[in-house]
PDB file of N, CA and C in Angstrom:
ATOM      1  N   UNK A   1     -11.647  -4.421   4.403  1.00  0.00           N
ATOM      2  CA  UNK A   1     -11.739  -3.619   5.598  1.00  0.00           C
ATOM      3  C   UNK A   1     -10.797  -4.133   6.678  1.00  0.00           C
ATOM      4  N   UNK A   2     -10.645  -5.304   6.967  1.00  0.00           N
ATOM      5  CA  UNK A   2      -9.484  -6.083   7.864  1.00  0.00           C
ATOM      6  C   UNK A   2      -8.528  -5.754   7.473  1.00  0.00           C
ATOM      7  N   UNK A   3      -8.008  -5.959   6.049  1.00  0.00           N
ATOM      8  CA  UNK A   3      -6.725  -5.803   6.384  1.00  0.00           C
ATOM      9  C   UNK A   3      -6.555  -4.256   6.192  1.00  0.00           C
ATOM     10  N   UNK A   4      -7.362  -2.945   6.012  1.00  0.00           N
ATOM     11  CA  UNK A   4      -6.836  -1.424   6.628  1.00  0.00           C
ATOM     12  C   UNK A   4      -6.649  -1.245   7.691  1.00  0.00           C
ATOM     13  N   UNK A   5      -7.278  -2.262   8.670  1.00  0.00           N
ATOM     14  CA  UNK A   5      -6.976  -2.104  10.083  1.00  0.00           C
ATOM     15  C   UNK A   5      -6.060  -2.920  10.593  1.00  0.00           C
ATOM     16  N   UNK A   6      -5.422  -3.726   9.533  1.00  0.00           N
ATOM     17  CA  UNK A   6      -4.268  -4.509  10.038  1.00  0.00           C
ATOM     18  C   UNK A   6      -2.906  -3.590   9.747  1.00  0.00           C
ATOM     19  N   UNK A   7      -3.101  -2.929   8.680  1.00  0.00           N
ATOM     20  CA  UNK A   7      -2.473  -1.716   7.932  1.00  0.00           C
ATOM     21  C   UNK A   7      -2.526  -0.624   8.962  1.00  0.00           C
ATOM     22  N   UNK A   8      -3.403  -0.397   9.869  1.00  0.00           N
ATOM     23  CA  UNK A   8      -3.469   0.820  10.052  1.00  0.00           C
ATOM     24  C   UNK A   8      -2.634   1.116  11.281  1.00  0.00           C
ATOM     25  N   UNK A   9      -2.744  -0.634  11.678  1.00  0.00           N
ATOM     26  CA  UNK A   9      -2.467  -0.958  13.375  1.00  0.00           C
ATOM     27  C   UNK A   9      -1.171  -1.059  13.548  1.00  0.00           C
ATOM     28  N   UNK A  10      -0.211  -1.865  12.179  1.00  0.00           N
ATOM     29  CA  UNK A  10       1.377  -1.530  11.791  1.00  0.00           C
ATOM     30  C   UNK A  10       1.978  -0.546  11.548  1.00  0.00           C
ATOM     31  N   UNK A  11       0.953   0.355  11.059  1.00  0.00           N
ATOM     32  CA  UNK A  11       1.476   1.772  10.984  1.00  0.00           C
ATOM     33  C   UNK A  11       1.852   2.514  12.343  1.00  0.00           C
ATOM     34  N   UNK A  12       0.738   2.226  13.359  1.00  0.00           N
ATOM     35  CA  UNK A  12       0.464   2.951  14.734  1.00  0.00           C
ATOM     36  C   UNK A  12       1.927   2.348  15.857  1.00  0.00           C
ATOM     37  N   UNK A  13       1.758   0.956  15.349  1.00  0.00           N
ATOM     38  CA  UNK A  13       3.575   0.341  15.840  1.00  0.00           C
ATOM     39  C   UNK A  13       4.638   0.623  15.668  1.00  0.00           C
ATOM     40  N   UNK A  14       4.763   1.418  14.268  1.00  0.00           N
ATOM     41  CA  UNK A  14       6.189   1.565  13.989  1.00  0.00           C
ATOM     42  C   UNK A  14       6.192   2.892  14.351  1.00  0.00           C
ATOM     43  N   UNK A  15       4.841   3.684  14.778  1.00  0.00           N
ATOM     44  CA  UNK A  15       5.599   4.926  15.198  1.00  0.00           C
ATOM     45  C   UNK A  15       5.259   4.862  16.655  1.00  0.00           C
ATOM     46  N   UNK A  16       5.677   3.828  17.308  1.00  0.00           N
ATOM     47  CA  UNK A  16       5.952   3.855  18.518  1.00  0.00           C
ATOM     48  C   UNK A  16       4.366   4.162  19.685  1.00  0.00           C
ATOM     49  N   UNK A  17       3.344   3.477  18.909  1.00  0.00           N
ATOM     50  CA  UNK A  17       1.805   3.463  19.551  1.00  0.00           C
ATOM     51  C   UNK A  17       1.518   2.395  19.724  1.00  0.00           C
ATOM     52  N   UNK A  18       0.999   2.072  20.558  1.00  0.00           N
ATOM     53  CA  UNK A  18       0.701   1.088  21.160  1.00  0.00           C
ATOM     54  C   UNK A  18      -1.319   0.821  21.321  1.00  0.00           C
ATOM     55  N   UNK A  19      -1.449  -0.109  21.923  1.00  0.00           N
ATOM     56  CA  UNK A  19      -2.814  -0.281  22.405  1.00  0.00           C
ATOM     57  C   UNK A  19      -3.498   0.317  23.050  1.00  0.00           C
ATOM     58  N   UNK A  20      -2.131   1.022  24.462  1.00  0.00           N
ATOM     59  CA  UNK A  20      -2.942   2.253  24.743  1.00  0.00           C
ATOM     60  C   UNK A  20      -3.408   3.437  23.971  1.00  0.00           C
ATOM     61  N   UNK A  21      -4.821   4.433  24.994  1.00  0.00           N
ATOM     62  CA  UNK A  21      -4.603   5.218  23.602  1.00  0.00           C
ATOM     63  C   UNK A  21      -3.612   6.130  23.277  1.00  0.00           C
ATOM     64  N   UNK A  22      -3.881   6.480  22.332  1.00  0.00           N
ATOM     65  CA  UNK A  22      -2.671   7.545  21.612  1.00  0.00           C
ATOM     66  C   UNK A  22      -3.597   7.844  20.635  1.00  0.00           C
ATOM     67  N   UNK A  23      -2.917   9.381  20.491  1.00  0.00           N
ATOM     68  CA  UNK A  23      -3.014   9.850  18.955  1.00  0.00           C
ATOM     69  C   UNK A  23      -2.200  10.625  18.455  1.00  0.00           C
ATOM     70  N   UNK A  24      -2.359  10.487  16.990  1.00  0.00           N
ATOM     71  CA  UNK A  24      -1.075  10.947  16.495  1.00  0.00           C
ATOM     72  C   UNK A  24      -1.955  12.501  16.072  1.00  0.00           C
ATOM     73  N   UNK A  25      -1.204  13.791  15.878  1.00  0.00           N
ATOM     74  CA  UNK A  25      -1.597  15.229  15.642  1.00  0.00           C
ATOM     75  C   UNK A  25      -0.621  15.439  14.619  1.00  0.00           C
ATOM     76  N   UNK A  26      -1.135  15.192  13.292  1.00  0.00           N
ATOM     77  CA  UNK A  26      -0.428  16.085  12.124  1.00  0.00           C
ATOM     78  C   UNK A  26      -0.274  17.037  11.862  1.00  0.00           C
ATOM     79  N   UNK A  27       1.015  17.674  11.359  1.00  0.00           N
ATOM     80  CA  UNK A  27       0.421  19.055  10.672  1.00  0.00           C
ATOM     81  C   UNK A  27       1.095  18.627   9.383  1.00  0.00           C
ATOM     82  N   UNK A  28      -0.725  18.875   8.374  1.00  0.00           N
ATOM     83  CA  UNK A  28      -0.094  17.983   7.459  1.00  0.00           C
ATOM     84  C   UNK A  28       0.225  19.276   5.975  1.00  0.00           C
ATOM     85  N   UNK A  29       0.771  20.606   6.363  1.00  0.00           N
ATOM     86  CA  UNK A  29       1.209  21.291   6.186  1.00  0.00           C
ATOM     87  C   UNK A  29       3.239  21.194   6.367  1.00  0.00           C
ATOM     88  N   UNK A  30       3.415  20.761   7.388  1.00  0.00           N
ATOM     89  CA  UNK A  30       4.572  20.392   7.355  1.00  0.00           C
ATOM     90  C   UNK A  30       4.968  19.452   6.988  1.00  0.00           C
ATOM     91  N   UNK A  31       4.180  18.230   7.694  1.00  0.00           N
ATOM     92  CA  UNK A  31       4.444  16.828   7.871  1.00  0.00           C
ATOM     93  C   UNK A  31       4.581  16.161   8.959  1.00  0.00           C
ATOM     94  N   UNK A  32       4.966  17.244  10.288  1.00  0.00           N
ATOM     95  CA  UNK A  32       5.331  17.132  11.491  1.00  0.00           C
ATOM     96  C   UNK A  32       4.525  16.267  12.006  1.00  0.00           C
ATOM     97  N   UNK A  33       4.939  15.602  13.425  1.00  0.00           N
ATOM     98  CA  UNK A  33       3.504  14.597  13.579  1.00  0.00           C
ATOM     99  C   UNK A  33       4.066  14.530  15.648  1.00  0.00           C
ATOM    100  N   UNK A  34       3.355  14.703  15.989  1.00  0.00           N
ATOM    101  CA  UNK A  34       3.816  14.821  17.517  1.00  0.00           C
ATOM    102  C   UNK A  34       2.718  13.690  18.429  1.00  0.00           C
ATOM    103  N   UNK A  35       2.812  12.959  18.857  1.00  0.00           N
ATOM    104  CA  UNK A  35       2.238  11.761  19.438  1.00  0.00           C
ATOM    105  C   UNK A  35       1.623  12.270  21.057  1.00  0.00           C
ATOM    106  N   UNK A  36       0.198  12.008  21.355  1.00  0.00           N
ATOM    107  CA  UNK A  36      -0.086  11.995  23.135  1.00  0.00           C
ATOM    108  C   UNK A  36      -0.086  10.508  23.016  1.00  0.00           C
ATOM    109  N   UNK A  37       0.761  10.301  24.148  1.00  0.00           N
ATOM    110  CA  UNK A  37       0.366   9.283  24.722  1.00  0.00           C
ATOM    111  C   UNK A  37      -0.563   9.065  25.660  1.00  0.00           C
ATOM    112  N   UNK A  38      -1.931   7.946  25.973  1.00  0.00           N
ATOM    113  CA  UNK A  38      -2.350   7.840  26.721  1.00  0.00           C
ATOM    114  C   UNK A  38      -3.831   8.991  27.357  1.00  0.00           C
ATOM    115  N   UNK A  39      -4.648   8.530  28.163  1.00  0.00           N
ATOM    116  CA  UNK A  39      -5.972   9.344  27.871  1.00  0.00           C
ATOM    117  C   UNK A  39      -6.238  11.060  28.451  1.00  0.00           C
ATOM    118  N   UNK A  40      -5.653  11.538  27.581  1.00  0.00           N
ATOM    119  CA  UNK A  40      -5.369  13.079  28.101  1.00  0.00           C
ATOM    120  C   UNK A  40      -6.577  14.065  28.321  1.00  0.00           C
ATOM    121  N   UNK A  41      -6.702  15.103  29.035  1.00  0.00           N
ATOM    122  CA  UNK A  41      -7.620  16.088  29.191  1.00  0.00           C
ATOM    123  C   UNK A  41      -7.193  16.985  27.274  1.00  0.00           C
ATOM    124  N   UNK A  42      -8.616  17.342  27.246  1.00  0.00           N
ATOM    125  CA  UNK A  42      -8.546  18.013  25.767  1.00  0.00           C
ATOM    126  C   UNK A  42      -7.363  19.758  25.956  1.00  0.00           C
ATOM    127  N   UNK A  43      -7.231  19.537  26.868  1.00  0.00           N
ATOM    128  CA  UNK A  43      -6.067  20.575  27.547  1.00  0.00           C
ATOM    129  C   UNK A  43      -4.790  20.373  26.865  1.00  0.00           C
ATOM    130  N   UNK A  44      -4.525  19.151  27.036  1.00  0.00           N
ATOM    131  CA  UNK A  44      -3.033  18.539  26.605  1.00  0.00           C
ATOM    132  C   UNK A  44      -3.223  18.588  25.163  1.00  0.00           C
ATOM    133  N   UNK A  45      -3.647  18.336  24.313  1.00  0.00           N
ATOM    134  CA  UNK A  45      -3.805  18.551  22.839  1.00  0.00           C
ATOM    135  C   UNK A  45      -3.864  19.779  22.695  1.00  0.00           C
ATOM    136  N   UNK A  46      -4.622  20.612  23.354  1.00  0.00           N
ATOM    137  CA  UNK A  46      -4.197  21.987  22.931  1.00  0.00           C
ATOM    138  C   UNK A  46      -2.885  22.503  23.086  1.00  0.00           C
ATOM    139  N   UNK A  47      -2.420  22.086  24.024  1.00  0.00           N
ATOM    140  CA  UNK A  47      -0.777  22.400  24.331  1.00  0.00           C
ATOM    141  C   UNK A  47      -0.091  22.152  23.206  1.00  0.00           C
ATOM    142  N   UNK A  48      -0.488  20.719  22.654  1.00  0.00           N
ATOM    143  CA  UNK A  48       0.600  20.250  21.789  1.00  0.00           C
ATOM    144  C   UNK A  48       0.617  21.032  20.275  1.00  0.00           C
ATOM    145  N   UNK A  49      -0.647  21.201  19.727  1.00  0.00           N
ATOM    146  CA  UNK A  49      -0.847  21.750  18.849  1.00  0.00           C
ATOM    147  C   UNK A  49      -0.523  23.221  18.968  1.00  0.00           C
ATOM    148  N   UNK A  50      -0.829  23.807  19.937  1.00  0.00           N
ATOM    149  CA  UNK A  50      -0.168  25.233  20.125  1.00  0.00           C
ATOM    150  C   UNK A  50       1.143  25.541  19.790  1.00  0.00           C
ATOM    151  N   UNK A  51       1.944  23.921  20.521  1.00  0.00           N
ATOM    152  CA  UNK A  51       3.525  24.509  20.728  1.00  0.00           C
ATOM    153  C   UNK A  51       3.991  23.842  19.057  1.00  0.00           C
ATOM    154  N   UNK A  52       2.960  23.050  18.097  1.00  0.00           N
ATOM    155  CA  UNK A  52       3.610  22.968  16.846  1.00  0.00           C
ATOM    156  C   UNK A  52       3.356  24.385  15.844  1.00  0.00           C
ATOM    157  N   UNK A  53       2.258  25.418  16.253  1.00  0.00           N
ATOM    158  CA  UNK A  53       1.996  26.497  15.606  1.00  0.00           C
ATOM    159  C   UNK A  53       3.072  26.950  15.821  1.00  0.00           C
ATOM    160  N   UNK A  54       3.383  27.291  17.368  1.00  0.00           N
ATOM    161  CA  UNK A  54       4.717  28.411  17.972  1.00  0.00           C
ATOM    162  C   UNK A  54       6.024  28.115  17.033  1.00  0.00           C
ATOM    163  N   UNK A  55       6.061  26.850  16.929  1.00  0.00           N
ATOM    164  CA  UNK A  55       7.210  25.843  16.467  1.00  0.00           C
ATOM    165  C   UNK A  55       7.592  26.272  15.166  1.00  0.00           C
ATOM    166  N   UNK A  56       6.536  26.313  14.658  1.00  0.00           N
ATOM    167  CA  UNK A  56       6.347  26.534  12.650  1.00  0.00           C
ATOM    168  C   UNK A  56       6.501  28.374  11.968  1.00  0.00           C
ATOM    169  N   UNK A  57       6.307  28.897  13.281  1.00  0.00           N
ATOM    170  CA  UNK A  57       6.380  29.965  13.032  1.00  0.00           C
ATOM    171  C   UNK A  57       7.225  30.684  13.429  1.00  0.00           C
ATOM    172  N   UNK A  58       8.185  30.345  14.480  1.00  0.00           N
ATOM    173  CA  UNK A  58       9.638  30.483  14.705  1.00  0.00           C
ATOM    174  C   UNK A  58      10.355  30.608  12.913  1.00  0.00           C
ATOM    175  N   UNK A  59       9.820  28.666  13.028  1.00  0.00           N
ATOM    176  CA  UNK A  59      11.160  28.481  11.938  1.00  0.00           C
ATOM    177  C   UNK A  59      10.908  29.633  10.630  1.00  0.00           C
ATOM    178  N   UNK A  60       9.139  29.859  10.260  1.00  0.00           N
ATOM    179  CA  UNK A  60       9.621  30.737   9.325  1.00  0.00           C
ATOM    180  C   UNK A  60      10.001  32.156   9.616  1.00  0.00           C
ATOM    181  N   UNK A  61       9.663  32.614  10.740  1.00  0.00           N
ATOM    182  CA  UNK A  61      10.556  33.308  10.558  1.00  0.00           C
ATOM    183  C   UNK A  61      11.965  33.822  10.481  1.00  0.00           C
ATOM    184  N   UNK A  62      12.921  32.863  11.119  1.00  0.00           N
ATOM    185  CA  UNK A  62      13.971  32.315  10.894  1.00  0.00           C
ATOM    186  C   UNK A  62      14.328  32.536   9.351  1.00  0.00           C
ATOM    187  N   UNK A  63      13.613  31.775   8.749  1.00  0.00           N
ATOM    188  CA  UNK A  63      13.598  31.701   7.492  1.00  0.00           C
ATOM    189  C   UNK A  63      13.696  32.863   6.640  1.00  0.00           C
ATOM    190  N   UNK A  64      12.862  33.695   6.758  1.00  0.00           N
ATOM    191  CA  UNK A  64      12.641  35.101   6.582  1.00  0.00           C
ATOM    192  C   UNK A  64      13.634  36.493   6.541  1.00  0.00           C
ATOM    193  N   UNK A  65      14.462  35.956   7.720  1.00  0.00           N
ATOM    194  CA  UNK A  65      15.333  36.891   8.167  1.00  0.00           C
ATOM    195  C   UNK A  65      16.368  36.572   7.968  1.00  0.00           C
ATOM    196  N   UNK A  66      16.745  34.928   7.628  1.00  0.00           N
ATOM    197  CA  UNK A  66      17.825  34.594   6.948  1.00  0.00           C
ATOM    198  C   UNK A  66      17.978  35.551   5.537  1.00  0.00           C
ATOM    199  N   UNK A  67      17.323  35.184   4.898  1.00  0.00           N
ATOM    200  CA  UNK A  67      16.497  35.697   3.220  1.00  0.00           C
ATOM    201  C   UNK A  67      16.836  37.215   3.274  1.00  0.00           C
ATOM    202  N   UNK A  68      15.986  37.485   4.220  1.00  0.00           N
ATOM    203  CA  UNK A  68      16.102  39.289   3.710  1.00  0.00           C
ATOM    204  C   UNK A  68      17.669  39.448   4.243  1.00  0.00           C
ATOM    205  N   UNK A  69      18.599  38.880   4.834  1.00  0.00           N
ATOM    206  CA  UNK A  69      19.951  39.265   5.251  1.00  0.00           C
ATOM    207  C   UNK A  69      20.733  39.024   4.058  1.00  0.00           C
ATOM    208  N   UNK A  70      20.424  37.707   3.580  1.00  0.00           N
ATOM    209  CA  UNK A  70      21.140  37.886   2.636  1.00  0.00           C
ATOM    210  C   UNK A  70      21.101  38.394   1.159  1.00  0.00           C
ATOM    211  N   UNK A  71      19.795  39.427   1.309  1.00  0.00           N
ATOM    212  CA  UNK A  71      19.597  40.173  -0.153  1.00  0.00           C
ATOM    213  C   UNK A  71      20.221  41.448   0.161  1.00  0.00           C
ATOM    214  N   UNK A  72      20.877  41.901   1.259  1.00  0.00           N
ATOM    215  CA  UNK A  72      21.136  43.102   1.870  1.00  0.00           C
ATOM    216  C   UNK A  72      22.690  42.963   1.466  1.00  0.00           C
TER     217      UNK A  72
END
């Protein structure tokens, strides 16, 4: 059990987390991973997660319209 949390705590360092809090918000659909720093209103997480939906759904559609252009 020590050392997952010694594991867990090197992990939280190398992506740039610290002692304060933080958390990391996956989307573990993409992989994407967007960091709050520090003790936020549950406001700010919604933001963040919102703007990775907005984010993901740009790109496919992007994606999409690339595709159907070039079957045309």
């Amino acid at each position: 059990m020590i050392a997952q949390i010694r594991e867990d705590n090197r992990s939280a360092q190398n992506q740039d987390m610290n002692p304060t809090t933080s958390s990391m918000i996956i989307n573990h659909k993409t992989g994407r991973t967007e960091i709050v720093f520090g003790a936020k209103p549950m406001g700010a997480y919604i933001q963040v997660i919102r703007g990775m939906i907005v984010d993901d759904e740009a790109e496919a559609l992007a994606e999409d319209t690339a595709q159907a252009q070039g079957k045309y």
